[in-house]
PDB file of N, CA and C in Angstrom:
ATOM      1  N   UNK A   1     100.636 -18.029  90.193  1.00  0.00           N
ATOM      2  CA  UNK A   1      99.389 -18.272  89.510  1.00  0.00           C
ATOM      3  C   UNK A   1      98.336 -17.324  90.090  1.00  0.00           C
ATOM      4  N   UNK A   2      97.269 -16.435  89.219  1.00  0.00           N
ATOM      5  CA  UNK A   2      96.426 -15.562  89.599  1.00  0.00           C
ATOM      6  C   UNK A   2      95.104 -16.925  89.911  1.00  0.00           C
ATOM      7  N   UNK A   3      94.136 -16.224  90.540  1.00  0.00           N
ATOM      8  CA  UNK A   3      93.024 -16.444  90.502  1.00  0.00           C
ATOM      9  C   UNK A   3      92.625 -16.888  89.567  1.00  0.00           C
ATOM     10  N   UNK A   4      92.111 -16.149  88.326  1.00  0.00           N
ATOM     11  CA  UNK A   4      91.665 -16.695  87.095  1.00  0.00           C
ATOM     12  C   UNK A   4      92.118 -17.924  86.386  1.00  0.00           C
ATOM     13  N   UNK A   5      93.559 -17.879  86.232  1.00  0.00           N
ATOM     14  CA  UNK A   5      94.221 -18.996  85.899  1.00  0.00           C
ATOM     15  C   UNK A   5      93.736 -20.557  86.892  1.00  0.00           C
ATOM     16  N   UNK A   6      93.464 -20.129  88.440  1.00  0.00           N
ATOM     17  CA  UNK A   6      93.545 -21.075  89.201  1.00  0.00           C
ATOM     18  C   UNK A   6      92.423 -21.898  89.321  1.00  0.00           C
ATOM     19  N   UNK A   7      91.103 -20.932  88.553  1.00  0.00           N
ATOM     20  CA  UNK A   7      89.595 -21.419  88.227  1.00  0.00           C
ATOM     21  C   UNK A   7      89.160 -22.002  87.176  1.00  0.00           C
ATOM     22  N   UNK A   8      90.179 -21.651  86.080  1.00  0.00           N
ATOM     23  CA  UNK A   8      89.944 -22.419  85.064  1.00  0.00           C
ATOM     24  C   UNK A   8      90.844 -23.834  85.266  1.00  0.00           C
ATOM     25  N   UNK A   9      91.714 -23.927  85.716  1.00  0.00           N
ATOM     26  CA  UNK A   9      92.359 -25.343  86.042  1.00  0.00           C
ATOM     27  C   UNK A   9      91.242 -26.270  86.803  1.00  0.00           C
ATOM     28  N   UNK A  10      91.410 -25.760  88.072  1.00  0.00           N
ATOM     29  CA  UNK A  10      89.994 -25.914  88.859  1.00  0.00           C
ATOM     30  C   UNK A  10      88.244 -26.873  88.524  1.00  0.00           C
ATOM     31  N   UNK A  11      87.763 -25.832  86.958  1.00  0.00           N
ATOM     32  CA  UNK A  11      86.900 -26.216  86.456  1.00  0.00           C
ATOM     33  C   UNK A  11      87.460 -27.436  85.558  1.00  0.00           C
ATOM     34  N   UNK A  12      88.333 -27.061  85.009  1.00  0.00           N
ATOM     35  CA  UNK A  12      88.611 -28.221  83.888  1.00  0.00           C
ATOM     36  C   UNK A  12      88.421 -29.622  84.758  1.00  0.00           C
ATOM     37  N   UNK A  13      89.188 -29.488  86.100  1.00  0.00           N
ATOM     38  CA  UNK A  13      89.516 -30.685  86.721  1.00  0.00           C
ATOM     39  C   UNK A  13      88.055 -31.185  87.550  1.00  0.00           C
ATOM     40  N   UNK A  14      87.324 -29.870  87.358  1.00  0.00           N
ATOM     41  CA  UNK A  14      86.031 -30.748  88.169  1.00  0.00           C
ATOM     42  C   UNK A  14      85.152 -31.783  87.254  1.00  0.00           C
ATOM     43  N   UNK A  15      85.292 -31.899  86.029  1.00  0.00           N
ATOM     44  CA  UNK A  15      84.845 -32.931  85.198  1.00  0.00           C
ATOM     45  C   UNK A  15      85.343 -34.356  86.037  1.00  0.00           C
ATOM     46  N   UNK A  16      84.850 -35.302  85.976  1.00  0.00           N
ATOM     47  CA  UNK A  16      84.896 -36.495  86.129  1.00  0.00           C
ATOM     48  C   UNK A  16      86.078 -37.371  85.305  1.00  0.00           C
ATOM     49  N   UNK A  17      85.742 -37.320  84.333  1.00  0.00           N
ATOM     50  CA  UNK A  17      86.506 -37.811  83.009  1.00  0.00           C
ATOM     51  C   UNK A  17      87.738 -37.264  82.796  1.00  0.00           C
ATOM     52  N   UNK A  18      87.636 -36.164  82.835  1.00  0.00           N
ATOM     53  CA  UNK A  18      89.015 -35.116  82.751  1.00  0.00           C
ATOM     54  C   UNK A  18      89.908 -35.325  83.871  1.00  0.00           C
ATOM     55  N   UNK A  19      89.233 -35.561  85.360  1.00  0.00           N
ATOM     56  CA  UNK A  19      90.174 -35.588  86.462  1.00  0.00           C
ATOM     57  C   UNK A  19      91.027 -36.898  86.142  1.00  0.00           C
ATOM     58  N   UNK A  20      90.431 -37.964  85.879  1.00  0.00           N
ATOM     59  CA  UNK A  20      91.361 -39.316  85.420  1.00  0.00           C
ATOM     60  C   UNK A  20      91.965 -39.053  83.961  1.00  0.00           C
ATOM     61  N   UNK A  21      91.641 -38.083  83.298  1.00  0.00           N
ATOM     62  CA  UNK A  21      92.948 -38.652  82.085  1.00  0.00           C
ATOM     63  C   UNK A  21      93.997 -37.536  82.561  1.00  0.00           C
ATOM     64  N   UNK A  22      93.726 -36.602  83.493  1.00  0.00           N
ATOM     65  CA  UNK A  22      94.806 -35.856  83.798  1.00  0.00           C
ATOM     66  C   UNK A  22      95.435 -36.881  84.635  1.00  0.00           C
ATOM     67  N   UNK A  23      95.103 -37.367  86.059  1.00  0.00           N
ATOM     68  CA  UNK A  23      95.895 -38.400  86.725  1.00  0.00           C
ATOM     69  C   UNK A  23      96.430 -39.414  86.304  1.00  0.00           C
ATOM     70  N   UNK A  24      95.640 -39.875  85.297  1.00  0.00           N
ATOM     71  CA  UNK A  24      96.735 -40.821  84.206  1.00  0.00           C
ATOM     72  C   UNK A  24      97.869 -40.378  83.498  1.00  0.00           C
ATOM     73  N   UNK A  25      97.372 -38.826  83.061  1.00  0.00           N
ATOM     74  CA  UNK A  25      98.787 -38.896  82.536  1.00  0.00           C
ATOM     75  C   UNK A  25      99.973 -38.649  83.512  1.00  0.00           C
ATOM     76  N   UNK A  26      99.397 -38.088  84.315  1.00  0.00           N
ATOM     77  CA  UNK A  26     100.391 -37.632  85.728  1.00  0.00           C
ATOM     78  C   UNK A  26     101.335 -39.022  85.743  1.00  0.00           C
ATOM     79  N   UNK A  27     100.112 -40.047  86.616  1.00  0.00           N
ATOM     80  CA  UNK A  27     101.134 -41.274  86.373  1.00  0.00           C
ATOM     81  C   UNK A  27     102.041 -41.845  84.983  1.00  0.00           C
ATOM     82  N   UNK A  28     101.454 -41.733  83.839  1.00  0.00           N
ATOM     83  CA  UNK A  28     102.469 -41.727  82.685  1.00  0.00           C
ATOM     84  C   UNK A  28     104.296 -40.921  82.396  1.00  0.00           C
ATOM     85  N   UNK A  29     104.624 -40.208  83.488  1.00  0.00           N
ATOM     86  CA  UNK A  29     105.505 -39.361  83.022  1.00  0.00           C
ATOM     87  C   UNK A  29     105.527 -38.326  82.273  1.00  0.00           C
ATOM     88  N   UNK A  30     107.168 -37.868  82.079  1.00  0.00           N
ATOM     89  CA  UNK A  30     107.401 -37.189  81.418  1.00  0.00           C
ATOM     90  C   UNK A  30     107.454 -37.599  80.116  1.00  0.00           C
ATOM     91  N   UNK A  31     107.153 -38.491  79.780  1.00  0.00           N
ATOM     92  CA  UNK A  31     106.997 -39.400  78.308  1.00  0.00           C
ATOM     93  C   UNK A  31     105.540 -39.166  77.883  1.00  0.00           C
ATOM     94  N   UNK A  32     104.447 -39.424  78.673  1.00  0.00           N
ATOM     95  CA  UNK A  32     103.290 -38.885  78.143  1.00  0.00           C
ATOM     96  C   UNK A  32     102.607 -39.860  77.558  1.00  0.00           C
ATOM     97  N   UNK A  33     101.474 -40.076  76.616  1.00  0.00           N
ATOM     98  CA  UNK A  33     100.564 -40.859  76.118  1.00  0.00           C
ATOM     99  C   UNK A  33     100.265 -40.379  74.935  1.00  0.00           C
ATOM    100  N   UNK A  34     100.080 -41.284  74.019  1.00  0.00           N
ATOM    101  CA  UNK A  34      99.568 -40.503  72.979  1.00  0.00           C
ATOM    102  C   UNK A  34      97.813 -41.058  72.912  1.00  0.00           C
ATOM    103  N   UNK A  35      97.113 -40.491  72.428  1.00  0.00           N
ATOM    104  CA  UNK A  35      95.881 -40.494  72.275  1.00  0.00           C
ATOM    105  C   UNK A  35      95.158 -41.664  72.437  1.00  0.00           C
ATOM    106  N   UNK A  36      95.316 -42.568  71.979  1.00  0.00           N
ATOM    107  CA  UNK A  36      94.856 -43.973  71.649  1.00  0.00           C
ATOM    108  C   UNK A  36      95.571 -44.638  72.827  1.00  0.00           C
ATOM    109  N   UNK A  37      96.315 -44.458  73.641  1.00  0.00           N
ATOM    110  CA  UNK A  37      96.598 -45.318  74.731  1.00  0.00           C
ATOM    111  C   UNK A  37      96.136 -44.597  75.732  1.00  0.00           C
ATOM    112  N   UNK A  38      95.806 -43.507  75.849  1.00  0.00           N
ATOM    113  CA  UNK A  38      94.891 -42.699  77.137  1.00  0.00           C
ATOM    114  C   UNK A  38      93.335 -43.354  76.754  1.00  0.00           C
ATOM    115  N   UNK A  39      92.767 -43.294  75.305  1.00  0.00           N
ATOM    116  CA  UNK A  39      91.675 -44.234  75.340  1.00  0.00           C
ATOM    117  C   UNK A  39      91.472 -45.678  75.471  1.00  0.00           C
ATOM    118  N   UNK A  40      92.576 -46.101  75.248  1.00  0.00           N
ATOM    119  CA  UNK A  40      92.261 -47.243  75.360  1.00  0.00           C
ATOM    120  C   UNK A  40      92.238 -47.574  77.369  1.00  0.00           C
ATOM    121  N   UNK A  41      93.059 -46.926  78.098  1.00  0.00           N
ATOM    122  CA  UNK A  41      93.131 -46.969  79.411  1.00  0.00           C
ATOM    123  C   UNK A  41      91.858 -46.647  80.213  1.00  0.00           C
ATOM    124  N   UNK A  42      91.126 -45.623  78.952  1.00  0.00           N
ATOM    125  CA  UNK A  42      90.210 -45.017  79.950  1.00  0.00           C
ATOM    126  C   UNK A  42      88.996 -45.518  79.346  1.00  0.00           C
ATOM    127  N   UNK A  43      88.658 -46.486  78.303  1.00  0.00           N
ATOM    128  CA  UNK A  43      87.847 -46.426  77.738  1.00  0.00           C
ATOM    129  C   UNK A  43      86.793 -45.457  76.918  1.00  0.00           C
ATOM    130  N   UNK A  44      87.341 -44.352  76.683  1.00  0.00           N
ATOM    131  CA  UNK A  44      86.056 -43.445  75.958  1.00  0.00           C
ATOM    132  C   UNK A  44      86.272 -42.905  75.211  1.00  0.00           C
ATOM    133  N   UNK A  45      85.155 -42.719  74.244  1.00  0.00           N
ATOM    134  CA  UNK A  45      85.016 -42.608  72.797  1.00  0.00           C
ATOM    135  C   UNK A  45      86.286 -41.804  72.375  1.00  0.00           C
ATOM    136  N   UNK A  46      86.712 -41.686  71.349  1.00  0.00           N
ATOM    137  CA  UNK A  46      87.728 -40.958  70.223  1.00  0.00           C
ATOM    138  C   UNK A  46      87.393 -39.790  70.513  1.00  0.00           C
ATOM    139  N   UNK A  47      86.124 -39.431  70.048  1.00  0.00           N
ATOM    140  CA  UNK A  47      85.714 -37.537  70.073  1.00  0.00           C
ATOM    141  C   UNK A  47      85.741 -37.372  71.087  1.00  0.00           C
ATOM    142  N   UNK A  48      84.663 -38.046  72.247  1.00  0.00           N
ATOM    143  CA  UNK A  48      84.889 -37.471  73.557  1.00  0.00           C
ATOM    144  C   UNK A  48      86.297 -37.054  73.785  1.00  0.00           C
ATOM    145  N   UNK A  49      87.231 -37.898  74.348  1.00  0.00           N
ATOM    146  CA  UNK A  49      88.524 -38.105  74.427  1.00  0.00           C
ATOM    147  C   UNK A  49      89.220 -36.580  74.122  1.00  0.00           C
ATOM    148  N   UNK A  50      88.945 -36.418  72.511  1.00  0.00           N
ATOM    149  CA  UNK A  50      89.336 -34.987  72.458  1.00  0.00           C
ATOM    150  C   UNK A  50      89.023 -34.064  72.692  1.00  0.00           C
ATOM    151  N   UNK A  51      87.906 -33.718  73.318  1.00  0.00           N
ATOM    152  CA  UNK A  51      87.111 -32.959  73.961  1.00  0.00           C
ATOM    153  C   UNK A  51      87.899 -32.599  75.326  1.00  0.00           C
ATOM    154  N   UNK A  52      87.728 -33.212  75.696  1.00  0.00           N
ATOM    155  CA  UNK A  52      88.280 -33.493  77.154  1.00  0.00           C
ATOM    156  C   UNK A  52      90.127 -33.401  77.139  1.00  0.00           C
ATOM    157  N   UNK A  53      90.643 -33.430  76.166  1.00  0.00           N
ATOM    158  CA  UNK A  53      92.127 -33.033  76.010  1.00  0.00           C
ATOM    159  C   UNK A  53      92.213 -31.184  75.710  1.00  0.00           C
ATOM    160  N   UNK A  54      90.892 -30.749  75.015  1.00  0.00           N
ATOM    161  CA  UNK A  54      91.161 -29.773  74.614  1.00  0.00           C
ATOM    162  C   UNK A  54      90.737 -29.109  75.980  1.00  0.00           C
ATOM    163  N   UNK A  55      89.970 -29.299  76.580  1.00  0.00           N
ATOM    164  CA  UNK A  55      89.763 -28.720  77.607  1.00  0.00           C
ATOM    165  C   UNK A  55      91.075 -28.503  78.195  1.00  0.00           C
ATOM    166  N   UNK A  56      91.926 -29.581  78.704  1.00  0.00           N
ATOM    167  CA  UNK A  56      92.776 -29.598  79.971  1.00  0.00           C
ATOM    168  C   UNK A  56      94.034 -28.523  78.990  1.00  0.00           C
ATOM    169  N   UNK A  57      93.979 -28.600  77.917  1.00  0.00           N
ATOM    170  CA  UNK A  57      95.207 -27.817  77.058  1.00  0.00           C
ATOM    171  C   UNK A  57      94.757 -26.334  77.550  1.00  0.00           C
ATOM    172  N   UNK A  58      93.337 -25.934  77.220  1.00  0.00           N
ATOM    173  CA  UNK A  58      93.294 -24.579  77.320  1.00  0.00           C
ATOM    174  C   UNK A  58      93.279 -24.068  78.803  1.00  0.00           C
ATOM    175  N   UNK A  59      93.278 -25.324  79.681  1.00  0.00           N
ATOM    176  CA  UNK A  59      93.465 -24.896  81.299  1.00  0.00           C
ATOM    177  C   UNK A  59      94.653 -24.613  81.086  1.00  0.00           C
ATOM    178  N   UNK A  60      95.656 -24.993  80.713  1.00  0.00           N
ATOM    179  CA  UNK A  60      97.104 -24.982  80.696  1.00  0.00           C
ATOM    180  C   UNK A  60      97.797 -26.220  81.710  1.00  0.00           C
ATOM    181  N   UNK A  61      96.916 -27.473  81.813  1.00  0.00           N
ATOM    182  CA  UNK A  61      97.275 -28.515  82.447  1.00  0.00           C
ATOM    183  C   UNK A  61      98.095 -29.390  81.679  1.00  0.00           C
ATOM    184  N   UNK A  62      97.950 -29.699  80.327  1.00  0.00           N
ATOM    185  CA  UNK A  62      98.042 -30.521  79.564  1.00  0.00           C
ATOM    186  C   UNK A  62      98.774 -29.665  78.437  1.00  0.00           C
ATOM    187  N   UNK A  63      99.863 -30.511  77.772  1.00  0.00           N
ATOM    188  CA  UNK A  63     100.994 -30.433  76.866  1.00  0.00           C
ATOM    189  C   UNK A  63     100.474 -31.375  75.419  1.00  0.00           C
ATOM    190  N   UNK A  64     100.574 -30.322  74.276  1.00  0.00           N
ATOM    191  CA  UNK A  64     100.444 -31.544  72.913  1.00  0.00           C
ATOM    192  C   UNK A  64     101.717 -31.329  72.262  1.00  0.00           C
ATOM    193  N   UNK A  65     102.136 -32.646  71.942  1.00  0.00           N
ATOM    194  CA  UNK A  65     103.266 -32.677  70.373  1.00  0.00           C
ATOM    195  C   UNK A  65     102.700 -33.631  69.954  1.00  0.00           C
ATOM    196  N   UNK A  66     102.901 -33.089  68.182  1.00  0.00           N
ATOM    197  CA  UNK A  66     102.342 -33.666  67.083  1.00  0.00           C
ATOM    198  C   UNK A  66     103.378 -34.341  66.768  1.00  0.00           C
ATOM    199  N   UNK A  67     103.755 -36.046  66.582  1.00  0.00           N
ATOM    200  CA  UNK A  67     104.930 -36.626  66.160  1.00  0.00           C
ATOM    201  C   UNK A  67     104.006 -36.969  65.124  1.00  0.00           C
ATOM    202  N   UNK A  68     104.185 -36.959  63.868  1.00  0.00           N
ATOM    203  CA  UNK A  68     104.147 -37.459  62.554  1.00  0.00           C
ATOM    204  C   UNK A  68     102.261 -37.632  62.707  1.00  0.00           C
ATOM    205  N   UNK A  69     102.041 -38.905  63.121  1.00  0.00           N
ATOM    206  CA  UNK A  69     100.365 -38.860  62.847  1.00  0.00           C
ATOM    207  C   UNK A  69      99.612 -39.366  64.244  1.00  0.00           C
ATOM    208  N   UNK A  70     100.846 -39.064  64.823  1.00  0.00           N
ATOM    209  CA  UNK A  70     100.532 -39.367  66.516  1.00  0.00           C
ATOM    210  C   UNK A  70     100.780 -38.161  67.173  1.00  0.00           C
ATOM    211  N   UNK A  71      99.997 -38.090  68.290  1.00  0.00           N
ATOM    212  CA  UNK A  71      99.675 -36.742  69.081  1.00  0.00           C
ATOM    213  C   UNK A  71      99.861 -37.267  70.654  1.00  0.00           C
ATOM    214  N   UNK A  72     101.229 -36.669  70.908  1.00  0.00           N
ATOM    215  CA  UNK A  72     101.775 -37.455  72.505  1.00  0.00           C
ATOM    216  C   UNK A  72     101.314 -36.302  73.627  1.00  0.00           C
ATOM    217  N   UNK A  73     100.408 -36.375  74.563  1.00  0.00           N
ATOM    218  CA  UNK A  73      99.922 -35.603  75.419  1.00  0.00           C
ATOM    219  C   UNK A  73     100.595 -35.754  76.801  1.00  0.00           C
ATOM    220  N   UNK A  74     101.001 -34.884  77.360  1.00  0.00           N
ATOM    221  CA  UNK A  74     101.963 -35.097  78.999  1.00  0.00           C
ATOM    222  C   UNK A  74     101.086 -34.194  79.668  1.00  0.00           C
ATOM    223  N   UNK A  75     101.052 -34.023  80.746  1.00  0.00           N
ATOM    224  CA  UNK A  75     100.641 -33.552  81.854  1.00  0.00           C
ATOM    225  C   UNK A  75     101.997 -32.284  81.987  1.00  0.00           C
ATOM    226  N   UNK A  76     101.608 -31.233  82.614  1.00  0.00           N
ATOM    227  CA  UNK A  76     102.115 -30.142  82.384  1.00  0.00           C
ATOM    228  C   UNK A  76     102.707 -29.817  83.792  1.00  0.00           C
ATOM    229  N   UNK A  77     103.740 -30.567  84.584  1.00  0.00           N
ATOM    230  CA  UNK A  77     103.817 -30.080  85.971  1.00  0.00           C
ATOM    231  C   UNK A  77     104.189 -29.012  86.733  1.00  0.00           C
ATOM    232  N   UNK A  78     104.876 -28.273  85.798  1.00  0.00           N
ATOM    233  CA  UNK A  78     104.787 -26.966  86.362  1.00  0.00           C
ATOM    234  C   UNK A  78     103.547 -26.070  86.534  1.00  0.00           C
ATOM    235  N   UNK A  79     102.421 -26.519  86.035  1.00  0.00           N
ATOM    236  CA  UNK A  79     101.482 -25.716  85.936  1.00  0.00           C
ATOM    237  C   UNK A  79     100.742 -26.746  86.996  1.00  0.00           C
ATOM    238  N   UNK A  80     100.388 -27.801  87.241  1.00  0.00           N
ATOM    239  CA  UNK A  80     100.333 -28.531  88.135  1.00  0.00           C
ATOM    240  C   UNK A  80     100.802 -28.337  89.853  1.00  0.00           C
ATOM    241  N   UNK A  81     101.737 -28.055  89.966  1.00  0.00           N
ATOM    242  CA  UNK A  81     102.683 -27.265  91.029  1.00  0.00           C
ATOM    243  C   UNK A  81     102.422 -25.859  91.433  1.00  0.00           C
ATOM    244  N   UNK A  82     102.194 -25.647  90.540  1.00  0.00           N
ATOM    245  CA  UNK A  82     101.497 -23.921  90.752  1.00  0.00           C
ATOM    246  C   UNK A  82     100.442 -23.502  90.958  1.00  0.00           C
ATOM    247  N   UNK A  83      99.363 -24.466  90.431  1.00  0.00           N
ATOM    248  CA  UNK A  83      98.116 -24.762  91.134  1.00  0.00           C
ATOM    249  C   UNK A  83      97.899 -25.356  92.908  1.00  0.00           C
ATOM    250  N   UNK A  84      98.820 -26.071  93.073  1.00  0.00           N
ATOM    251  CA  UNK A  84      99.130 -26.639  94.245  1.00  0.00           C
ATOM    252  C   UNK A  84      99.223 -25.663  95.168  1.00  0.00           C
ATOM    253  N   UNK A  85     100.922 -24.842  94.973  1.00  0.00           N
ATOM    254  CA  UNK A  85     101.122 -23.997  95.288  1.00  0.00           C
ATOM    255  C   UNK A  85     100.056 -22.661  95.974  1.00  0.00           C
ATOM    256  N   UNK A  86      99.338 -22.866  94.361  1.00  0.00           N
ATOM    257  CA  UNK A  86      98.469 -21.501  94.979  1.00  0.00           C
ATOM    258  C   UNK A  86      97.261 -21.819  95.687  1.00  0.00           C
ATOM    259  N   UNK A  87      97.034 -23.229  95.903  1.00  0.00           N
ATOM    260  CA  UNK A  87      96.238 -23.625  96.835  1.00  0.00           C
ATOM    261  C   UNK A  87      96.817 -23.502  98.087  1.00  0.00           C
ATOM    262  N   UNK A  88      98.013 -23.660  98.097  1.00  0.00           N
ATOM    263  CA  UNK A  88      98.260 -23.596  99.706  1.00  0.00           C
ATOM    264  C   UNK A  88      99.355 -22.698 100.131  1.00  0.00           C
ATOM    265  N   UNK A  89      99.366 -21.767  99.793  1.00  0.00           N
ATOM    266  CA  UNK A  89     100.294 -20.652  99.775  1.00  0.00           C
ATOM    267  C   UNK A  89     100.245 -20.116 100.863  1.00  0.00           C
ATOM    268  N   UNK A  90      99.246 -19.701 101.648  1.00  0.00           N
ATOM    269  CA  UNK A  90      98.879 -19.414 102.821  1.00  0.00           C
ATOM    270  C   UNK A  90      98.731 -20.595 103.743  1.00  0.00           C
ATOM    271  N   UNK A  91      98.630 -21.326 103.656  1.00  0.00           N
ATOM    272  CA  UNK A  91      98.355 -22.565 104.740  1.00  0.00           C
ATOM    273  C   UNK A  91      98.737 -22.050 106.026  1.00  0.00           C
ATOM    274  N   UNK A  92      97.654 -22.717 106.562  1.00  0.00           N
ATOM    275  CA  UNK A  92      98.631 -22.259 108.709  1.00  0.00           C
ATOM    276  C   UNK A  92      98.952 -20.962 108.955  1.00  0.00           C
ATOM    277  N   UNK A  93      98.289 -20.275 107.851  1.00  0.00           N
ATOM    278  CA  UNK A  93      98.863 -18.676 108.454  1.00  0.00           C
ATOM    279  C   UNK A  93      97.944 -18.216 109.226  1.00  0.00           C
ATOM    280  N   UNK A  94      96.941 -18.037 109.284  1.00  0.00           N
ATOM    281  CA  UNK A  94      95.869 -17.805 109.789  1.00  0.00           C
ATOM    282  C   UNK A  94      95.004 -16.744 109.706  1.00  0.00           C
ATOM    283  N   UNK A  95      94.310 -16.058 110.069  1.00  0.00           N
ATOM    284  CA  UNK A  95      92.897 -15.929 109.192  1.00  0.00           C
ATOM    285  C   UNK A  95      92.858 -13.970 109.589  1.00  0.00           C
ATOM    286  N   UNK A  96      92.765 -13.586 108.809  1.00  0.00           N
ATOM    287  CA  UNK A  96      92.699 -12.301 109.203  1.00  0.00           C
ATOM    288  C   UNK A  96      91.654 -11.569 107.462  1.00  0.00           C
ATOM    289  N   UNK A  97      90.554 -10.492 108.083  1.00  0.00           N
ATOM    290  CA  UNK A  97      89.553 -10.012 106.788  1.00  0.00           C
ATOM    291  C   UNK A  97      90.964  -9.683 105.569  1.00  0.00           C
ATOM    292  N   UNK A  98      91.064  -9.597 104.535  1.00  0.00           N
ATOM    293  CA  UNK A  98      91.781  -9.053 103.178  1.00  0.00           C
ATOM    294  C   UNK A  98      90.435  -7.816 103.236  1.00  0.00           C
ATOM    295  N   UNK A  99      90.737  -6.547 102.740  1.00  0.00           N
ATOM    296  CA  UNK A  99      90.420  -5.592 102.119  1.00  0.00           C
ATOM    297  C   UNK A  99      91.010  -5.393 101.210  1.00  0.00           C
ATOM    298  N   UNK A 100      90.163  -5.297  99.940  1.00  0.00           N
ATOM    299  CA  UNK A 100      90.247  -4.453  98.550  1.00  0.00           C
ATOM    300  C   UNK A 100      91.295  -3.117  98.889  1.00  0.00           C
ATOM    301  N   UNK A 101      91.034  -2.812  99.290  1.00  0.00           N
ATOM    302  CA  UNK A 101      91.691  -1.136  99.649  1.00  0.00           C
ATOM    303  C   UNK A 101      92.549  -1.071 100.739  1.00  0.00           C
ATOM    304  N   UNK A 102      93.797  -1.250 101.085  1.00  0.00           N
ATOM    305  CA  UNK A 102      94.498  -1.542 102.376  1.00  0.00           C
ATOM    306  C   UNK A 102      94.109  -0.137 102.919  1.00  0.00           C
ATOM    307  N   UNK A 103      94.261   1.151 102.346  1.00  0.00           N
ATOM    308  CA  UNK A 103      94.227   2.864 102.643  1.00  0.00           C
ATOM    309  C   UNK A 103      92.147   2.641 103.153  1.00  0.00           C
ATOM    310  N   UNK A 104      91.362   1.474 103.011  1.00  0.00           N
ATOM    311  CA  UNK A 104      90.142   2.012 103.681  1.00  0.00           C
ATOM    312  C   UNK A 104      89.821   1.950 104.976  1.00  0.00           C
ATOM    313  N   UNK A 105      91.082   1.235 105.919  1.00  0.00           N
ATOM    314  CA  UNK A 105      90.785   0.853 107.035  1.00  0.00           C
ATOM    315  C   UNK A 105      90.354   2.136 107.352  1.00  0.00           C
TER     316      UNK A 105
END
């Protein structure tokens, strides 16, 4: 996962609202939720609701299938994992400047 990718996940998840219907669906499985049972869990409005789905889709957190007139949303864990990942990729390594230019030392 680049940077860019890792800021827009990042932002999506710094919403309030968004961080719990992503952790809900987390806890939901690989089975997922469809729309109306993520609101009804979370209480909030219909539109909001989709607002806040479209967000986490275009982070690339969140998964849609359209079954007939229901819309089943999962949590996306590989992209989940890779965010993780690229949070702690370095861990415990320890701390040394990065230069843009390795050839400017």
């Amino acid at each position: 996962m680049d940077e860019q990718r890792a800021s827009a996940a990042l932002a999506a998840l710094g919403n309030r609202t968004r961080l719990r219907l992503f952790r809900l669906l987390v806890r939901a499985g690989g089975d997922g939720l469809n729309v109306g049972e993520a609101q009804r869990h979370l209480d909030v409005p219909a539109s909001t609701l989709a607002h806040h789905f479209a967000h986490l889709t275009r982070a690339g957190l969140v998964t849609q299938e359209r079954r007939g007139r229901e819309v089943v949303c999962r949590a996306d864990y590989g992209a989940m994992n890779d965010l993780v990942g690229f949070l702690t990729e370095a861990c415990c390594t320890g701390l040394r400047l990065e230069q843009a230019d390795p050839d400017a030392a």
